[in-house]
PDB file of N, CA and C in Angstrom:
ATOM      1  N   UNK A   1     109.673 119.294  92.931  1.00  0.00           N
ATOM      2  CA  UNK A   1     108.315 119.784  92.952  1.00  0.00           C
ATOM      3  C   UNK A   1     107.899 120.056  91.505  1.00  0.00           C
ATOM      4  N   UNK A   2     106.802 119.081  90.922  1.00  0.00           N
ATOM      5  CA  UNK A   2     106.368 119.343  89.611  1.00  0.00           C
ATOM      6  C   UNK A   2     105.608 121.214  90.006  1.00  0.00           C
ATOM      7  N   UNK A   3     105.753 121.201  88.452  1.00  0.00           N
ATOM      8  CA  UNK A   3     104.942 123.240  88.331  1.00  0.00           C
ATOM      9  C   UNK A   3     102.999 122.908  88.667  1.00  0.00           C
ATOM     10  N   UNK A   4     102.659 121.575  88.666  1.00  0.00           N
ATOM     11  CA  UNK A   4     101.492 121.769  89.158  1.00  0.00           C
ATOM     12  C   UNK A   4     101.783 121.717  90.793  1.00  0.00           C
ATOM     13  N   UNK A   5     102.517 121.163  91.296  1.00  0.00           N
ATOM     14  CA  UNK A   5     102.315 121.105  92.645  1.00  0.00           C
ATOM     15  C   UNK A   5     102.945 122.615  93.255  1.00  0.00           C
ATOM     16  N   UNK A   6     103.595 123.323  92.512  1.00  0.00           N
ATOM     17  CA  UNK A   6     104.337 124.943  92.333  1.00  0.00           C
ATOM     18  C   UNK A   6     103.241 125.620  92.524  1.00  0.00           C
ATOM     19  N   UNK A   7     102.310 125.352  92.086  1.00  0.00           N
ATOM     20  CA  UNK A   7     100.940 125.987  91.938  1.00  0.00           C
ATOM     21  C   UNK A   7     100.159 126.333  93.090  1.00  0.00           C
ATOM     22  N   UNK A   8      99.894 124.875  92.923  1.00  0.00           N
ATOM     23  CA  UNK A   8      98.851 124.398  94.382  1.00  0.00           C
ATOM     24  C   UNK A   8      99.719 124.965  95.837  1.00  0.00           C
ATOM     25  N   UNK A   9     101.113 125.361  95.772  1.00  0.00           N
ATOM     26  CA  UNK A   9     101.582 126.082  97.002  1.00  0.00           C
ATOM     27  C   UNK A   9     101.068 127.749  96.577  1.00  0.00           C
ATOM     28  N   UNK A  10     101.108 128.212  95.619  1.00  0.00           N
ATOM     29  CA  UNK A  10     100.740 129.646  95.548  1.00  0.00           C
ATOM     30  C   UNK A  10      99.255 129.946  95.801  1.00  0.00           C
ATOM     31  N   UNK A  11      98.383 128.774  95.612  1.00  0.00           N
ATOM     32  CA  UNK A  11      97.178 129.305  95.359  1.00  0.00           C
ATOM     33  C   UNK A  11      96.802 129.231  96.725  1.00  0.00           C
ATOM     34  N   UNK A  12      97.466 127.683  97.726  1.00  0.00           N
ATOM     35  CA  UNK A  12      97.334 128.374  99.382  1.00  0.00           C
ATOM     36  C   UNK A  12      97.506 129.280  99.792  1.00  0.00           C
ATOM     37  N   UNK A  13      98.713 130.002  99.668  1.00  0.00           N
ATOM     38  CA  UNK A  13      99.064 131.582 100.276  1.00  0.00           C
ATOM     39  C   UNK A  13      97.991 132.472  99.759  1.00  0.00           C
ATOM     40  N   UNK A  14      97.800 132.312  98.111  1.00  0.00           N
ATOM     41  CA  UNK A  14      97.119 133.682  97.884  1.00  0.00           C
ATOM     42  C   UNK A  14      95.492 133.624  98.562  1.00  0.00           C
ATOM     43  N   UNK A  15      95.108 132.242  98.919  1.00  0.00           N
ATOM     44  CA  UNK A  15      93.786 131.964  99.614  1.00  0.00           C
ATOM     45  C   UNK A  15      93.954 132.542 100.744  1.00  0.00           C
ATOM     46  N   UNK A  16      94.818 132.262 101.622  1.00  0.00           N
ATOM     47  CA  UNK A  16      95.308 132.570 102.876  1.00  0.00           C
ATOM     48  C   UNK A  16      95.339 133.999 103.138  1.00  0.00           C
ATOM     49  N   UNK A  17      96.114 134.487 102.385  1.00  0.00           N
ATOM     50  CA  UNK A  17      96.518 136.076 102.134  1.00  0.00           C
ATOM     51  C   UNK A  17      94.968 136.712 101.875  1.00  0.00           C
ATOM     52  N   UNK A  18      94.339 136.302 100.765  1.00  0.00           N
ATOM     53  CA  UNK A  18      92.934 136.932 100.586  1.00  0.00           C
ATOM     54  C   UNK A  18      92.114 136.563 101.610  1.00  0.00           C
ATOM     55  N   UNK A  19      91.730 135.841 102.170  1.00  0.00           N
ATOM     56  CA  UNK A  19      91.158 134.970 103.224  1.00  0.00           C
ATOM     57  C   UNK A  19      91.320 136.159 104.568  1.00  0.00           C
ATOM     58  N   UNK A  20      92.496 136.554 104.591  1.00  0.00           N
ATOM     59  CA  UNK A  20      93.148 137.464 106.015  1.00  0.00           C
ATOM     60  C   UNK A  20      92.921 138.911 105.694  1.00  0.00           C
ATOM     61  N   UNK A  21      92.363 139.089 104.877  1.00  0.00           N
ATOM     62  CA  UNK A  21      92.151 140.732 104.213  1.00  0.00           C
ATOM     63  C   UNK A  21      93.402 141.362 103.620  1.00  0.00           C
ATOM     64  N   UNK A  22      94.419 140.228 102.979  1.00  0.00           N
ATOM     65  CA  UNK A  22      95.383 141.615 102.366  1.00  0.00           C
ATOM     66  C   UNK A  22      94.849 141.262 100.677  1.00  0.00           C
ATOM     67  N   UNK A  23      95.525 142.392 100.154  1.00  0.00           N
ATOM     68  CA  UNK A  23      95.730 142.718  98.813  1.00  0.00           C
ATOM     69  C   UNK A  23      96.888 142.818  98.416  1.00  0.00           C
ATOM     70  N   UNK A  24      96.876 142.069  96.451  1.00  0.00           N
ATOM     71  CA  UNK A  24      98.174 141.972  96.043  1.00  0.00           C
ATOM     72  C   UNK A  24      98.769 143.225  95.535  1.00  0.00           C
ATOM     73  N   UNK A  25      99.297 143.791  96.157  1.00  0.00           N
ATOM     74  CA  UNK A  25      99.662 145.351  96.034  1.00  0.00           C
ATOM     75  C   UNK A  25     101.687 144.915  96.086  1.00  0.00           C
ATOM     76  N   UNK A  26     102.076 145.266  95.161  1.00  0.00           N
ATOM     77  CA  UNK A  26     103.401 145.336  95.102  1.00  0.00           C
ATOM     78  C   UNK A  26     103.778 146.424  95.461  1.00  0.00           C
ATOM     79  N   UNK A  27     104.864 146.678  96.556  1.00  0.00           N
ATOM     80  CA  UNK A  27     106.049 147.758  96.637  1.00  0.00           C
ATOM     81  C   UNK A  27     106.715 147.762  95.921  1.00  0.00           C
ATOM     82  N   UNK A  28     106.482 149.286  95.156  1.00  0.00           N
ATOM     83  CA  UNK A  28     107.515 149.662  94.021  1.00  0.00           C
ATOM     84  C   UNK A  28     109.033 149.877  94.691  1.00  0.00           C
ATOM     85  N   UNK A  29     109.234 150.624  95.634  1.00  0.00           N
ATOM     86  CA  UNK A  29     110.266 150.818  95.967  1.00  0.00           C
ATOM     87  C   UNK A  29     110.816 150.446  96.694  1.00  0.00           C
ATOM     88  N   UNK A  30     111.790 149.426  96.046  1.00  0.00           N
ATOM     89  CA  UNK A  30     112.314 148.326  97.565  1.00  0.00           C
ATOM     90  C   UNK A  30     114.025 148.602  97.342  1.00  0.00           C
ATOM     91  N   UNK A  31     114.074 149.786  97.133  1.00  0.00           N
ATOM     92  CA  UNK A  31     116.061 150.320  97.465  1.00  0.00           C
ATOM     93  C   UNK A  31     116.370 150.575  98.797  1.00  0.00           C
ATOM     94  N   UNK A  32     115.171 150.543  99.835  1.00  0.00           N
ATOM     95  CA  UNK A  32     115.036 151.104 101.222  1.00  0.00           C
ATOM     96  C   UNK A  32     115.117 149.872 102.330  1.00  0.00           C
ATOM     97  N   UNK A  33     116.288 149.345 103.125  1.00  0.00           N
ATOM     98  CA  UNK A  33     116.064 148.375 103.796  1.00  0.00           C
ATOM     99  C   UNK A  33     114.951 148.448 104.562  1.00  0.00           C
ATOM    100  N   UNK A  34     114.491 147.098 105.108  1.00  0.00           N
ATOM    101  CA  UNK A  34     113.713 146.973 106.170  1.00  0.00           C
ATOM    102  C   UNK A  34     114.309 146.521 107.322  1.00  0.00           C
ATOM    103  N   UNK A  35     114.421 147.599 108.202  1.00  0.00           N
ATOM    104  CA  UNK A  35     114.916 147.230 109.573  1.00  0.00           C
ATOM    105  C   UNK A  35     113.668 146.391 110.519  1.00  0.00           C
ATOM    106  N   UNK A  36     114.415 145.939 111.403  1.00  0.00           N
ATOM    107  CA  UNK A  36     113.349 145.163 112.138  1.00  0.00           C
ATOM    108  C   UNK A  36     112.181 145.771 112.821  1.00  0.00           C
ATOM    109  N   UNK A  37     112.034 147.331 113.015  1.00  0.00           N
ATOM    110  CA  UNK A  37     111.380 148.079 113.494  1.00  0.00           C
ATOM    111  C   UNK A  37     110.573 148.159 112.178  1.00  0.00           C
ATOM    112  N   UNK A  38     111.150 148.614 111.442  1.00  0.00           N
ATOM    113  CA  UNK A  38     110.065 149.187 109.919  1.00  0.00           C
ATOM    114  C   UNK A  38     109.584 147.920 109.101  1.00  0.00           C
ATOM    115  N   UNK A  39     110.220 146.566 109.401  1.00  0.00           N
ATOM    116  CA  UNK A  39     109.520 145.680 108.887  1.00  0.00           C
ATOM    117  C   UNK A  39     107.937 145.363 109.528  1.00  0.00           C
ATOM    118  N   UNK A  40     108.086 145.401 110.921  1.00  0.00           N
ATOM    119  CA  UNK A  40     107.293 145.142 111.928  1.00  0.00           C
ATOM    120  C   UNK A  40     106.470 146.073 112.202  1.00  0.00           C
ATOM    121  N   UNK A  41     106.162 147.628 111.485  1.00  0.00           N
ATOM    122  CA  UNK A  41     105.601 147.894 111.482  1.00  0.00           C
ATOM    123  C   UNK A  41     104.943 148.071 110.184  1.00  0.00           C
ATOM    124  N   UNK A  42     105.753 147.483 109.198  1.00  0.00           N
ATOM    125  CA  UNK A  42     104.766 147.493 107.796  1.00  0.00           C
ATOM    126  C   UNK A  42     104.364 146.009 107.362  1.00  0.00           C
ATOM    127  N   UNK A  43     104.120 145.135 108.589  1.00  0.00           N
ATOM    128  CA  UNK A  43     103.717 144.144 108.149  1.00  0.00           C
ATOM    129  C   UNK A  43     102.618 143.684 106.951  1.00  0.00           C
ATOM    130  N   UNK A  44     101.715 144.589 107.475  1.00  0.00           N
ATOM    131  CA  UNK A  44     100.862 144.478 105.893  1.00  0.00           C
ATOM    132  C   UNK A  44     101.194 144.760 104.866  1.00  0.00           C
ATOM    133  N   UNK A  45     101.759 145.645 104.894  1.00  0.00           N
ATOM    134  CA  UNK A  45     102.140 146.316 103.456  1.00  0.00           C
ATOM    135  C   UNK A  45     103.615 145.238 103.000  1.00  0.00           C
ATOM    136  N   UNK A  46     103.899 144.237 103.492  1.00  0.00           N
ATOM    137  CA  UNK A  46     105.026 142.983 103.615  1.00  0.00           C
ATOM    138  C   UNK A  46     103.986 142.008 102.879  1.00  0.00           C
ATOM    139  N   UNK A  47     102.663 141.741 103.577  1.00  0.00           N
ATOM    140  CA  UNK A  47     102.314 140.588 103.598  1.00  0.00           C
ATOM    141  C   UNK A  47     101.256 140.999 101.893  1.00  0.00           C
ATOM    142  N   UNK A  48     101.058 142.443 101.627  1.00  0.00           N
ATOM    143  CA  UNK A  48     100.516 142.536 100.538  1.00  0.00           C
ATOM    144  C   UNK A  48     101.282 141.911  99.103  1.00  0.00           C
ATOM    145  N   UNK A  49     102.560 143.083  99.676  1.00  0.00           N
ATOM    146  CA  UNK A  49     103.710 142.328  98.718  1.00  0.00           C
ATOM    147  C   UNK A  49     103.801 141.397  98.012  1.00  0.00           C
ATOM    148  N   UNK A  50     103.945 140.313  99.403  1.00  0.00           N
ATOM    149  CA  UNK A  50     103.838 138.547  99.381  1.00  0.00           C
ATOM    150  C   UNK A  50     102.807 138.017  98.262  1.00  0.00           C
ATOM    151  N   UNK A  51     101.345 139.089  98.811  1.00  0.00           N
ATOM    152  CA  UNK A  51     100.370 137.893  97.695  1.00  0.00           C
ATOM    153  C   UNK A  51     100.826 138.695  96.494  1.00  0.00           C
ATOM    154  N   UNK A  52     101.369 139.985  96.045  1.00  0.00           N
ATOM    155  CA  UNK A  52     101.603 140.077  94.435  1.00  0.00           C
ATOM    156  C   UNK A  52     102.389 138.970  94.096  1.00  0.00           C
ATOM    157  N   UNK A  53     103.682 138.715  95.080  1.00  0.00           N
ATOM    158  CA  UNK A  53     104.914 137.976  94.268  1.00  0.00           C
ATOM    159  C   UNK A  53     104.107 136.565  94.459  1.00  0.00           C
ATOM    160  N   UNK A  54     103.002 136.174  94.980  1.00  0.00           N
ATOM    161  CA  UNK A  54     102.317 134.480  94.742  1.00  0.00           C
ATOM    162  C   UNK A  54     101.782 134.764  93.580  1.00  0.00           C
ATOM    163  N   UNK A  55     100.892 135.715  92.849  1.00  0.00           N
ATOM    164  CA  UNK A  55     100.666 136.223  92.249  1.00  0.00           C
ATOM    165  C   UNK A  55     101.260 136.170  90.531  1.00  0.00           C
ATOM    166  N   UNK A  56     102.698 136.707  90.975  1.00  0.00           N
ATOM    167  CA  UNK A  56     103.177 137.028  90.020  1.00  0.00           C
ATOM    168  C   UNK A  56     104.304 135.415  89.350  1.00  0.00           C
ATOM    169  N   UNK A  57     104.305 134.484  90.478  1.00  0.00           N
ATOM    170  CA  UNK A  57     105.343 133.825  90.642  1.00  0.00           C
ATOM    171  C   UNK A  57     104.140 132.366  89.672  1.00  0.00           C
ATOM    172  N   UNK A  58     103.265 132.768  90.085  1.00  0.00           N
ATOM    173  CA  UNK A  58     102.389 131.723  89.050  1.00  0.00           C
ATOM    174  C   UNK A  58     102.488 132.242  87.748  1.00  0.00           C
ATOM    175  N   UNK A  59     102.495 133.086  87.436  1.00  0.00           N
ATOM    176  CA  UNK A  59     102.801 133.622  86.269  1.00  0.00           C
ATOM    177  C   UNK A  59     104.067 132.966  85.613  1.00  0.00           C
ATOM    178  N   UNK A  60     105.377 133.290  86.238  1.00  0.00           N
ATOM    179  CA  UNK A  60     106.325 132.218  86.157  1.00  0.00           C
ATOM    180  C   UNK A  60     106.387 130.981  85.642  1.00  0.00           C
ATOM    181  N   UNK A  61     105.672 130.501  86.372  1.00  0.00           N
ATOM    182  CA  UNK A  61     105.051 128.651  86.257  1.00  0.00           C
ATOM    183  C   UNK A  61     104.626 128.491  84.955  1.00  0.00           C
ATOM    184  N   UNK A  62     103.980 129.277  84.301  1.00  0.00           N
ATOM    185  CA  UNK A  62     103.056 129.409  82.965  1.00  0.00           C
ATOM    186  C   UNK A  62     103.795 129.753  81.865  1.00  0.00           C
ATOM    187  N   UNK A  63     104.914 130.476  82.332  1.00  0.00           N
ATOM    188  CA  UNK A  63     105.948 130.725  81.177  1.00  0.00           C
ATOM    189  C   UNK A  63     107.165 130.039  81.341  1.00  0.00           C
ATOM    190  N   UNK A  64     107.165 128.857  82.159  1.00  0.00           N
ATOM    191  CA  UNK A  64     108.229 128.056  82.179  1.00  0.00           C
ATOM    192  C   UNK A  64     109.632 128.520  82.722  1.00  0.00           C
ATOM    193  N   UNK A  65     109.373 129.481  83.535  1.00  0.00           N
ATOM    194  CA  UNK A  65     110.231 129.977  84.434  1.00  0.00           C
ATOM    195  C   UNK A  65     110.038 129.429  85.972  1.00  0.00           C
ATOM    196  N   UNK A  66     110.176 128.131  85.927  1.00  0.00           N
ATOM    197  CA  UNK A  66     110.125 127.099  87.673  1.00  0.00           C
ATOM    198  C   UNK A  66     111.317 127.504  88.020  1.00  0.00           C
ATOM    199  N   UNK A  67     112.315 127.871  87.858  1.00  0.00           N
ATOM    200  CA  UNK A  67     113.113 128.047  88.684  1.00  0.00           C
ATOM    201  C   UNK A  67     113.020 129.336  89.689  1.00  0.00           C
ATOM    202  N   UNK A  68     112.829 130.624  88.714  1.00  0.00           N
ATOM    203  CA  UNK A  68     112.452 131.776  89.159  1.00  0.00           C
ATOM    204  C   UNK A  68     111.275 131.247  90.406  1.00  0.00           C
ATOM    205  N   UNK A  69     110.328 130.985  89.675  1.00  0.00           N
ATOM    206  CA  UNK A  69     109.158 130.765  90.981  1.00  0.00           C
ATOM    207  C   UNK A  69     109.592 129.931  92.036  1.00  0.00           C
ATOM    208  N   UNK A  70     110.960 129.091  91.965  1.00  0.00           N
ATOM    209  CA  UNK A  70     110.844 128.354  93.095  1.00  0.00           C
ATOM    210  C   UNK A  70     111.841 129.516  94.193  1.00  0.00           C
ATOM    211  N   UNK A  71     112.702 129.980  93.462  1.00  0.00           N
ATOM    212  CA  UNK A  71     113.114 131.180  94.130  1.00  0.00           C
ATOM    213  C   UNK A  71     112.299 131.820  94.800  1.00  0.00           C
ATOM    214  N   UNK A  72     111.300 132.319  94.179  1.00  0.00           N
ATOM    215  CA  UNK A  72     110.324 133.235  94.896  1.00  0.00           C
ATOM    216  C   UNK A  72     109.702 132.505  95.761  1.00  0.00           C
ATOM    217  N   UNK A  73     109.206 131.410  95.841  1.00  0.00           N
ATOM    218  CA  UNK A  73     108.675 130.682  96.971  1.00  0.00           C
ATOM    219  C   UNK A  73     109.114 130.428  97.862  1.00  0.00           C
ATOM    220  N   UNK A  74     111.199 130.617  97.968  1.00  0.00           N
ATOM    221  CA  UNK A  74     111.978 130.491  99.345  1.00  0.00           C
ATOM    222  C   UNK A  74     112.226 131.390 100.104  1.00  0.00           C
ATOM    223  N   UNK A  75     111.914 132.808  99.100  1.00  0.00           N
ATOM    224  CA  UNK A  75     111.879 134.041  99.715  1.00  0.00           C
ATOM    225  C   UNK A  75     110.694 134.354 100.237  1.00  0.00           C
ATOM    226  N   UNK A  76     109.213 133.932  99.779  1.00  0.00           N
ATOM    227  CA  UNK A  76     108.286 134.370 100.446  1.00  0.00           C
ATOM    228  C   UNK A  76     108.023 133.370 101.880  1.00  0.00           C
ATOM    229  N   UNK A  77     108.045 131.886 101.832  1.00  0.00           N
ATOM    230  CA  UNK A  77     108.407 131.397 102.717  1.00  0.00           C
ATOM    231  C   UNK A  77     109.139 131.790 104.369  1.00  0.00           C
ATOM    232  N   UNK A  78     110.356 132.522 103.562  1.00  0.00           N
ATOM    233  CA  UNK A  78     111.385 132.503 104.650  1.00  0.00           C
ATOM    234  C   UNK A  78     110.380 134.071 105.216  1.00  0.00           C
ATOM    235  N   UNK A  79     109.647 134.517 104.150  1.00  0.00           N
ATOM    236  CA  UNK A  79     109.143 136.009 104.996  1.00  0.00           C
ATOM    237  C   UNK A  79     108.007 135.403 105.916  1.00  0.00           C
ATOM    238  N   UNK A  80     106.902 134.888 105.734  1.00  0.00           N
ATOM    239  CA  UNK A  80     106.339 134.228 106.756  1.00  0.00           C
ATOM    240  C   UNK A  80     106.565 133.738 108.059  1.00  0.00           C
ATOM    241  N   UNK A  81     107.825 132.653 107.846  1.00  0.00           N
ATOM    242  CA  UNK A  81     108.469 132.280 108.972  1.00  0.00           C
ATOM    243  C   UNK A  81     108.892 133.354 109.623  1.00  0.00           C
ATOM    244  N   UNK A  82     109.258 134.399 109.589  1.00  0.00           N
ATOM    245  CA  UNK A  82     109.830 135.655 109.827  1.00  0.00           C
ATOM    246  C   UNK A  82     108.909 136.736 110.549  1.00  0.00           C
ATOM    247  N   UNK A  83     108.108 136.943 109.699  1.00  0.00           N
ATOM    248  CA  UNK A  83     106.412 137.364 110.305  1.00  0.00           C
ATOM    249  C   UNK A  83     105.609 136.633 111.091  1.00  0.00           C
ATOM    250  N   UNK A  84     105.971 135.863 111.414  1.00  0.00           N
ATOM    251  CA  UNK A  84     105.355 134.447 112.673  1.00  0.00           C
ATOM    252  C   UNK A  84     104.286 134.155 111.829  1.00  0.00           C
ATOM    253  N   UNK A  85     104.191 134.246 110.723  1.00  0.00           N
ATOM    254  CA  UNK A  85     102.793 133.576 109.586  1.00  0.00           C
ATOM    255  C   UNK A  85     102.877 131.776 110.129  1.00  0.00           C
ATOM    256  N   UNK A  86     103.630 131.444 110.158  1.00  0.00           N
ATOM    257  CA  UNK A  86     103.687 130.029 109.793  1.00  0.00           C
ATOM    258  C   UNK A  86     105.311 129.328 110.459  1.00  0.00           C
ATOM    259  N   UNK A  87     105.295 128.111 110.735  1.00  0.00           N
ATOM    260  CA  UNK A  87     106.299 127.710 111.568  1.00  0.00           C
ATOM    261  C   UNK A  87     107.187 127.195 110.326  1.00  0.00           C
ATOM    262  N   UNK A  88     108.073 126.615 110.432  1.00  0.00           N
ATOM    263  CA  UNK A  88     108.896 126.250 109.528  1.00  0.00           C
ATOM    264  C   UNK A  88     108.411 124.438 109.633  1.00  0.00           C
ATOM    265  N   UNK A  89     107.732 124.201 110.442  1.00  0.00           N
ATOM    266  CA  UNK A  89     107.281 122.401 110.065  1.00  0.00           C
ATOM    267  C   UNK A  89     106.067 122.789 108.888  1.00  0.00           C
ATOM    268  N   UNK A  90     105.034 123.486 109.487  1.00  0.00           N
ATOM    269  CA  UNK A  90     103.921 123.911 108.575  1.00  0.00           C
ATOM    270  C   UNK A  90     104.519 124.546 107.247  1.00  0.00           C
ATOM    271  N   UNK A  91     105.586 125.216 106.786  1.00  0.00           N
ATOM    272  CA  UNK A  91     105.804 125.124 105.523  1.00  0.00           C
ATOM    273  C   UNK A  91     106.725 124.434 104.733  1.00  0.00           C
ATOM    274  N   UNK A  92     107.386 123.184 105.628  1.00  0.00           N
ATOM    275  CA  UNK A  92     107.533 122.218 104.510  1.00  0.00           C
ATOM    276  C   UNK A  92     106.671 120.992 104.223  1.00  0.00           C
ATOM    277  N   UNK A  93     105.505 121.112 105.506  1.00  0.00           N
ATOM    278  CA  UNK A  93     104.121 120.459 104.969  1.00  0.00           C
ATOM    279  C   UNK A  93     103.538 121.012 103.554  1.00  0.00           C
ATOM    280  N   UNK A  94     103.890 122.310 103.622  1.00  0.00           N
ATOM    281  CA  UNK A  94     102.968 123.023 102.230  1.00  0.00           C
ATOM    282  C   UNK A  94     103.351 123.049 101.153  1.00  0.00           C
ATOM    283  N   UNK A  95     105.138 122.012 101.143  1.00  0.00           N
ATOM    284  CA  UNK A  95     105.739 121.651 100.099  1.00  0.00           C
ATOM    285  C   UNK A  95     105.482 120.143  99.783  1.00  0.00           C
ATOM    286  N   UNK A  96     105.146 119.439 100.417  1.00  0.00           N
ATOM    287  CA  UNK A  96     104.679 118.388  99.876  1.00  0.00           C
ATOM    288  C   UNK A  96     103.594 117.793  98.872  1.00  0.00           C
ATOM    289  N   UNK A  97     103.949 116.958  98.383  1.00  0.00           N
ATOM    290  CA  UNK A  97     102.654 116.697  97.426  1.00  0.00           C
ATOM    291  C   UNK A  97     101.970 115.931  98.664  1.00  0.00           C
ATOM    292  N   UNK A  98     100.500 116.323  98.008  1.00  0.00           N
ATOM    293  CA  UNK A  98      99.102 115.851  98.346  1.00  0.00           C
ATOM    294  C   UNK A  98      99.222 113.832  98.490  1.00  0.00           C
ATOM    295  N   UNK A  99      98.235 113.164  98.824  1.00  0.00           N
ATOM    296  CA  UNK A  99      98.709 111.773  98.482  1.00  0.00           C
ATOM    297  C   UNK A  99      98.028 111.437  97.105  1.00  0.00           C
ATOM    298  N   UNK A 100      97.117 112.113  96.944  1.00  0.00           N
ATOM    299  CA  UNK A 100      96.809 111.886  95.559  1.00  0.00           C
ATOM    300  C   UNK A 100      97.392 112.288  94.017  1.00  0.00           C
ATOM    301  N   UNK A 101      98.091 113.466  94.561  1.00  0.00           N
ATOM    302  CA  UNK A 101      99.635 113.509  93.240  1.00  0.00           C
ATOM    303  C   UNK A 101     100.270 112.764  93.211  1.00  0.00           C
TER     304      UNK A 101
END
């Protein structure tokens, strides 16, 4: 995955994410597991998370840290799939290039 097409996956989520009413609000304090009860009930405050680290993970991209961001894109990924955001066919559609890349 070239860092422009790295991109064009963050800027879906963060459309998506803004689009759905969250905000990129990072949790400072993540020493506290999330059990399946407390994940499920802080879904938003999960899915806010998410758009900081799309957020922050383009940032990445810009300073030539693709690896970091692709990290972050398997972790936010796998949180979606997880949060019933998205199926796991629909996000390796959202890894593909376009036909015009």
């Amino acid at each position: 995955m070239t860092p422009e097409q790295l991109g064009k996956v963050f800027d879906f989520y963060i459309d998506f994410l803004k689009k759905n009413g969250y905000e990129p609000i990072r949790i400072n304090d993540l020493s506290e597991k999330l059990t399946t009860e407390l994940f499920k009930a802080n879904k938003k405050k999960t899915l806010n998370h998410l758009y900081w680290m799309c957020w922050q993970a383009k940032e990445y991209i810009g300073t030539d840290r693709i690896e970091k961001a692709c990290r972050w894109l398997g972790f936010i990924q796998g949180c979606f799939f997880m949060l019933g955001i998205f199926s796991v066919k629909e996000l390796k559609d959202h890894n593909k290039p376009e036909e015009s890349d």
